[in-house]
Protein backbone atom coordinates (compact mmCIF):
# COMPACT_ATOMS: atom_id res chain seq x y z
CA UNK A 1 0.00 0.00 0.00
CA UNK A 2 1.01 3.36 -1.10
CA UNK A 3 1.39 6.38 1.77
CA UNK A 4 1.74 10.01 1.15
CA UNK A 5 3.18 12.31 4.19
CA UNK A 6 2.73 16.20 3.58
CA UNK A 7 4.99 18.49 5.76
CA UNK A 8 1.59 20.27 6.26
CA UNK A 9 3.82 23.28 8.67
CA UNK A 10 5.84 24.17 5.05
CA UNK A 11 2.64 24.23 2.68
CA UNK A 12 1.76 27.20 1.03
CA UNK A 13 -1.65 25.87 -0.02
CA UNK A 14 -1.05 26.42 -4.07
CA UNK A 15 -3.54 23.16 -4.23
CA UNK A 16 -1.52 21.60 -7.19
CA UNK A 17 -1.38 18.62 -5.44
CA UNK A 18 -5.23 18.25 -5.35
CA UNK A 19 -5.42 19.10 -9.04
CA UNK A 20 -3.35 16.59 -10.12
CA UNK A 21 -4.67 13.17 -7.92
CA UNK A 22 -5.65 10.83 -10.38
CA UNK A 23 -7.95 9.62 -7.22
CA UNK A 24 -8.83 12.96 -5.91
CA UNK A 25 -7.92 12.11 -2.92
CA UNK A 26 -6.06 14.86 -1.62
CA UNK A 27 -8.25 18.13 0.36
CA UNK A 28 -7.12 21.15 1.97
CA UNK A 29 -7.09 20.36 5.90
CA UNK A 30 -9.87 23.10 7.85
CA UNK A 31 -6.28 24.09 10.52
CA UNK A 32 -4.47 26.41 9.82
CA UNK A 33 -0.50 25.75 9.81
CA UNK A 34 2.42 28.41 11.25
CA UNK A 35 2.28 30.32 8.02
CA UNK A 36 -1.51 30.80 7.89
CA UNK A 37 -2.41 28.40 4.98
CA UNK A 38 -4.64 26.00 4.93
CA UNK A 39 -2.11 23.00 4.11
CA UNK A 40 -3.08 19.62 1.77
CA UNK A 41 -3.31 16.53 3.47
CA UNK A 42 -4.55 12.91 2.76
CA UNK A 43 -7.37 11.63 5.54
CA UNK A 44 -6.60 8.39 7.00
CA UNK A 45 -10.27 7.06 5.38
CA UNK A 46 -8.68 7.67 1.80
CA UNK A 47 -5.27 7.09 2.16
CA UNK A 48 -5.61 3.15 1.42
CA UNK A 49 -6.82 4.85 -2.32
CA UNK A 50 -3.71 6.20 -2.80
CA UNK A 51 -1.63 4.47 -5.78
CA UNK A 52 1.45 6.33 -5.22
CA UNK A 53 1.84 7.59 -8.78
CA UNK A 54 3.78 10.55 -6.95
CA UNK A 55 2.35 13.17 -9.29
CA UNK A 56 1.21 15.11 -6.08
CA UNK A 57 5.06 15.09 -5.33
CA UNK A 58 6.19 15.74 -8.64
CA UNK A 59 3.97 19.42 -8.56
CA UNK A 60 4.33 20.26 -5.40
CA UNK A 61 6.59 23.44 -5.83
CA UNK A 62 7.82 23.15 -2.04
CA UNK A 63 8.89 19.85 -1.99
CA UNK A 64 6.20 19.39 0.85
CA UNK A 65 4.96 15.20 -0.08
CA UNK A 66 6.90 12.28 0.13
CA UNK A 67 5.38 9.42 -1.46
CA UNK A 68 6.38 5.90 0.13
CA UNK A 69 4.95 2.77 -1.82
């Protein structure tokens, strides 16, 4: 099974990496991290959808998701 972690503290919330999830997966969290975004984060309920194609990692202009398959 494929896991995505987000370093939610460094996101900027650009939302890239929900535009690109083949499985739409990916939502912007309702917190607010230290820089006052709303980071992008996988729930626990859909992260057994995840196929770790990485593209979320791949756009992600931060380098805020690690994809582990």
């Amino acid at each position: 099974m494929a896991r995505v972690i987000f370093r939610e503290e460094r996101c900027k919330g650009c939302g890239n990496c929900i535009n690109v999830c083949p499985k739409t997966i990916i939502s912007f969290r309702d917190k607010l991290n230290l820089g006052g975004y709303h980071p992008a984060g996988v729930s626990e309920e859909n992260m057994d959808k995840c196929i770790g194609c990485a593209s979320c990692a791949k756009m992600c202009p931060d380098c805020v998701i690690t994809v582990i398959k």
